[in-house]
C-alpha atoms as a PDB file:
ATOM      1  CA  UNK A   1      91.278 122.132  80.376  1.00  0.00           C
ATOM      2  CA  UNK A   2      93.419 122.743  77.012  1.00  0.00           C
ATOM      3  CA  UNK A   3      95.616 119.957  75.878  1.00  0.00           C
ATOM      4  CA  UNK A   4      98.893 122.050  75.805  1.00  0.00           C
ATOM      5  CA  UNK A   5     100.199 121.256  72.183  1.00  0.00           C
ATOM      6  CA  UNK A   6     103.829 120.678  73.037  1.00  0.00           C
ATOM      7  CA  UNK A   7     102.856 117.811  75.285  1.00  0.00           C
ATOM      8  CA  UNK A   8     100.496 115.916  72.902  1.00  0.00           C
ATOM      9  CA  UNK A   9     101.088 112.549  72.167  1.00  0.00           C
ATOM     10  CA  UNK A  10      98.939 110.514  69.979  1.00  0.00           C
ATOM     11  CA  UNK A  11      99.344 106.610  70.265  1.00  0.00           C
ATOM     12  CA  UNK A  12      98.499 104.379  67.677  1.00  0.00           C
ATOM     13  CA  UNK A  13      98.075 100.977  69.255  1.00  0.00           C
ATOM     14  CA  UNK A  14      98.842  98.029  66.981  1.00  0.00           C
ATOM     15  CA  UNK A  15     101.014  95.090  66.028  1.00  0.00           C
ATOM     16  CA  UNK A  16     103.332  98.088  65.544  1.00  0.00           C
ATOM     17  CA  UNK A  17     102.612 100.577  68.521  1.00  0.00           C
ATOM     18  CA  UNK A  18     104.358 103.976  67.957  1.00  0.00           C
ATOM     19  CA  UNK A  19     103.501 107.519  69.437  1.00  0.00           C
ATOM     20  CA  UNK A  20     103.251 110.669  67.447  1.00  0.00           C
ATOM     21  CA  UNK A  21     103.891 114.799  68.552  1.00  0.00           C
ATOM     22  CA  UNK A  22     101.271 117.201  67.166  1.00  0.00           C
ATOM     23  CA  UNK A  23     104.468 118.546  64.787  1.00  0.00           C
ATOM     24  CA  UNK A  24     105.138 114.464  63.833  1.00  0.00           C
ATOM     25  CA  UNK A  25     101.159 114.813  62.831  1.00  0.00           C
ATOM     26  CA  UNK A  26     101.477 118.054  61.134  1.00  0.00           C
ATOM     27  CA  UNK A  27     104.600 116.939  58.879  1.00  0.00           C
ATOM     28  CA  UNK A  28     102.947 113.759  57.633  1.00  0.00           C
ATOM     29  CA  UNK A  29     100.793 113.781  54.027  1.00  0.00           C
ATOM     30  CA  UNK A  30      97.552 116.229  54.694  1.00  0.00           C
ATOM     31  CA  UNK A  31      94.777 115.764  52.757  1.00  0.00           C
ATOM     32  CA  UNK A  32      91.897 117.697  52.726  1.00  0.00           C
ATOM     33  CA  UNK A  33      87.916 117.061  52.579  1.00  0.00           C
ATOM     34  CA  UNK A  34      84.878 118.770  52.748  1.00  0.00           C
ATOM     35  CA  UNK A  35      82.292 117.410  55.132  1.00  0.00           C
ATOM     36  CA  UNK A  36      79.981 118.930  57.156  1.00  0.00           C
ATOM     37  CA  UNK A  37      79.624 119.791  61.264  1.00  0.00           C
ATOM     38  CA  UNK A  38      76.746 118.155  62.332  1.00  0.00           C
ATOM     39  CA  UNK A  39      75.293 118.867  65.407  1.00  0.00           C
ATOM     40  CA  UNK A  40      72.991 117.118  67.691  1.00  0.00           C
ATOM     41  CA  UNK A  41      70.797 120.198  67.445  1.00  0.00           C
ATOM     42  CA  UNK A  42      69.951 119.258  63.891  1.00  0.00           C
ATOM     43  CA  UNK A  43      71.772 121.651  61.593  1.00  0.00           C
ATOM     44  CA  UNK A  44      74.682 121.053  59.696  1.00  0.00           C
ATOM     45  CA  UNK A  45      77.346 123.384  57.766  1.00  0.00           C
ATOM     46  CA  UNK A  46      80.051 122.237  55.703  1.00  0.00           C
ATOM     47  CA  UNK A  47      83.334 122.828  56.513  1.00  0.00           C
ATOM     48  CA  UNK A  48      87.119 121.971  55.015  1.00  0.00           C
ATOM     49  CA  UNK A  49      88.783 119.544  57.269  1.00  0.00           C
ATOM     50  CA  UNK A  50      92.196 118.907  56.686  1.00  0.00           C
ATOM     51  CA  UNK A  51      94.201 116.283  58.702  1.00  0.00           C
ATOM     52  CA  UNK A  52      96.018 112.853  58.504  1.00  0.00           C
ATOM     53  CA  UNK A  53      94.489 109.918  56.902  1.00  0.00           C
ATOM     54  CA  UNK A  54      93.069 107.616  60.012  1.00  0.00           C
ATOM     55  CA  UNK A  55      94.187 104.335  56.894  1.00  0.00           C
ATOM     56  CA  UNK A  56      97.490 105.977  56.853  1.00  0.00           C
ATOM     57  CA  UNK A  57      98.154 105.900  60.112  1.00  0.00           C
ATOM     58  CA  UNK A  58      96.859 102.066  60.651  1.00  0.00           C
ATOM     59  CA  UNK A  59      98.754 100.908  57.853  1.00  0.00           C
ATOM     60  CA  UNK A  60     101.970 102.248  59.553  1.00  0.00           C
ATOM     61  CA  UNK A  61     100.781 100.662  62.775  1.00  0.00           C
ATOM     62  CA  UNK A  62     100.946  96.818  60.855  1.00  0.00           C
ATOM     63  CA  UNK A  63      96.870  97.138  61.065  1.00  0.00           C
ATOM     64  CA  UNK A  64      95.213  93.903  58.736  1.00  0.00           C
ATOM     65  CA  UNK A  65      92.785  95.175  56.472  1.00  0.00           C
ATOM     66  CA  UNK A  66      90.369  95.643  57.099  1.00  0.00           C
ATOM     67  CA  UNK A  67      90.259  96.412  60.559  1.00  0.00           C
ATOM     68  CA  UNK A  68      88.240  98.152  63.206  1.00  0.00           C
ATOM     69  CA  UNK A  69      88.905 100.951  65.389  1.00  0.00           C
ATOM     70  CA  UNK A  70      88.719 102.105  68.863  1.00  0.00           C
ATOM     71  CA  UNK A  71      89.225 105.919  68.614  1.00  0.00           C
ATOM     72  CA  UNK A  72      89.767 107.394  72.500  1.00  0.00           C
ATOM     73  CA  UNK A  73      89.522 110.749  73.567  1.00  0.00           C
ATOM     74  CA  UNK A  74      91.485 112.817  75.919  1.00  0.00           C
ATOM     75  CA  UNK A  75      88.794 114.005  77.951  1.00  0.00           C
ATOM     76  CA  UNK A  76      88.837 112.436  81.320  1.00  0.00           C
ATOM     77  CA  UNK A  77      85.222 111.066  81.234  1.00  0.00           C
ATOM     78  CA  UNK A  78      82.255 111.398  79.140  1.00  0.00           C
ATOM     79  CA  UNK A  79      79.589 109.314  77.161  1.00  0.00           C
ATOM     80  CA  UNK A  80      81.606 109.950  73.783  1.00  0.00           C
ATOM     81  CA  UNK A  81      84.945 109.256  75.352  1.00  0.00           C
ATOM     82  CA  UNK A  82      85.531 106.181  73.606  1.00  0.00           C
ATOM     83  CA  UNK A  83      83.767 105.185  69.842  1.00  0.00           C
ATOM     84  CA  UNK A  84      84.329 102.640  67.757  1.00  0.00           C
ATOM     85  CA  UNK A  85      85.127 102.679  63.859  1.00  0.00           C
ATOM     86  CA  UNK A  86      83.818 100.051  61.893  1.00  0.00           C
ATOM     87  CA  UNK A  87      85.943  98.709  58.875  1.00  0.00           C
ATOM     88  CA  UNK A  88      84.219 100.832  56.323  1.00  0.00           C
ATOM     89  CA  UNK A  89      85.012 103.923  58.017  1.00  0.00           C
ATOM     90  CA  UNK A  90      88.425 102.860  59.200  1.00  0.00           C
ATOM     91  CA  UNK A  91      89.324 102.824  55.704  1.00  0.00           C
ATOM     92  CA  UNK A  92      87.599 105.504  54.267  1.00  0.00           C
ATOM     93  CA  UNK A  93      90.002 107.901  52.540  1.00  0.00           C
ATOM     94  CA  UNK A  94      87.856 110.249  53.878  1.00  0.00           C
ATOM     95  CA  UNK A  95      88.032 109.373  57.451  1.00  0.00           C
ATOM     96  CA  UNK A  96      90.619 112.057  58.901  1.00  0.00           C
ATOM     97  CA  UNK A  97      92.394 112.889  62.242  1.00  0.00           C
ATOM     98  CA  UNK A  98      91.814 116.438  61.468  1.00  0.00           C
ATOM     99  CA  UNK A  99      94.294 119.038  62.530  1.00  0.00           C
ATOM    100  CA  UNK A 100      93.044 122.135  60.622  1.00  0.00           C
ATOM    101  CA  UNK A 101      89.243 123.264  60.177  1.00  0.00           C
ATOM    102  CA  UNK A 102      88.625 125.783  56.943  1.00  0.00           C
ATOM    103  CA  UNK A 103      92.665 126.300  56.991  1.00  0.00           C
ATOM    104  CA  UNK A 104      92.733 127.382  60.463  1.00  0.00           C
ATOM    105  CA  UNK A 105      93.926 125.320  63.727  1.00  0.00           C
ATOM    106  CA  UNK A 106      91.141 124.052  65.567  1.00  0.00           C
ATOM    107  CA  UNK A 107      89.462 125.203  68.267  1.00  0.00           C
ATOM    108  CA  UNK A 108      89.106 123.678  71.910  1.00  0.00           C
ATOM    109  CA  UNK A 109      85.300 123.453  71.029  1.00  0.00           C
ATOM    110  CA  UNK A 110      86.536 121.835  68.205  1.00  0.00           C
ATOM    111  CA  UNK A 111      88.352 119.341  69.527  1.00  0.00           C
ATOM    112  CA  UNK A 112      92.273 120.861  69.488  1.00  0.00           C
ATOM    113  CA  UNK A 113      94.571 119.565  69.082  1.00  0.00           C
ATOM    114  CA  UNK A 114      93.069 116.968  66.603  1.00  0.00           C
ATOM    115  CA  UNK A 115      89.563 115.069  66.163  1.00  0.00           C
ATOM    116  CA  UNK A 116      88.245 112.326  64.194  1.00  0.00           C
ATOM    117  CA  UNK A 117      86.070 113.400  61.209  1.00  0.00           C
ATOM    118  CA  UNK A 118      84.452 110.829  59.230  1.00  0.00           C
ATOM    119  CA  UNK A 119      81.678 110.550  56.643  1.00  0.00           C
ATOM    120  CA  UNK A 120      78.082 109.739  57.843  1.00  0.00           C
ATOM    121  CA  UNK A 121      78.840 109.676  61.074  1.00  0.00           C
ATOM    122  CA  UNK A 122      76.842 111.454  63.890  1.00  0.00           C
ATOM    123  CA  UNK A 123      78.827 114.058  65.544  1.00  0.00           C
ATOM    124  CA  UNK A 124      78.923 113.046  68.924  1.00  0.00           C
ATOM    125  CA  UNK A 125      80.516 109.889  67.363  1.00  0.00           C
ATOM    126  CA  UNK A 126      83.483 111.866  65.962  1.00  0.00           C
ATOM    127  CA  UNK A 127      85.521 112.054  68.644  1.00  0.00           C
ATOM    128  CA  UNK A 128      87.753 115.317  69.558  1.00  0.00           C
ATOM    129  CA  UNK A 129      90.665 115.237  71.428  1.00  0.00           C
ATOM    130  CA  UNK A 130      92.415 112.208  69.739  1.00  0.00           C
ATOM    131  CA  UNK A 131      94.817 110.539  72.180  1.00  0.00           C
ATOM    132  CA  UNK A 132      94.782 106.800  71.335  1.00  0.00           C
ATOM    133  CA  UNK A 133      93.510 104.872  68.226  1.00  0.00           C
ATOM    134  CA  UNK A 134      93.490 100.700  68.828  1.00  0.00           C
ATOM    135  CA  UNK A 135      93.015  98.650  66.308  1.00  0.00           C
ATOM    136  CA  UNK A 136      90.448  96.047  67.104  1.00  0.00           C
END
């Protein structure tokens, strides 16, 4: 089923909990990388993610640096439902909640209404519909 947009909520779970909307999201700083969709399958393209900065949004949650992150999906079950982000990635500048994929709003396959995009990581490790992020 399709996360309705309007009734998104994003939690960021830290010694300074707060909850986001997808428009809270959207009118925070967006940055913009370029790394590629890789899928299990083996082939890769690169694409133009642009999103919020997952260090952003720790540092307004009181996160101590450097510090680890449980990113959970949406989805009701699932192997990928839950991953982990180590410090390195955490901090990454280009470690995103993405929002927007080659200027467009994602997809469902994508992971709307907003995914975790990180370098090096596999794919099935970045995790599409974002609901929570703990730190650790």
């Amino acid at each position: 089923g399709r996360v309705p947009g309007a009734s998104y909520r994003l939690t960021v779970d830290g010694p300074r909990p707060y909850t986001l909307t997808l428009d809270d999201l959207r009118a925070l700083p967006q940055h913009e990388v370029e790394l590629p969709i890789a899928c299990v399958e083996g082939w890769s393209k690169s694409a133009r993610w642009t999103g919020v900065r997952v260090a952003d949004l720790l540092e307004r949650a009181g996160a101590p640096r450097p510090a680890r992150v449980r990113v959970v999906s949406l989805q009701p079950r699932g192997a990928y439902r839950v991953s982990e982000l180590g410090r390195a990635h955490a901090h990454d500048p280009l470690t995103l909640l993405a929002l927007r994929l080659n200027g467009e709003e994602l997809s469902p396959d994508h992971g709307y209404p907003v995914r975790l995009i990180a370098p090096n990581r596999p794919g099935v490790l970045q995790t599409k519909w974002v609901g929570r992020l703990e730190v650790l």
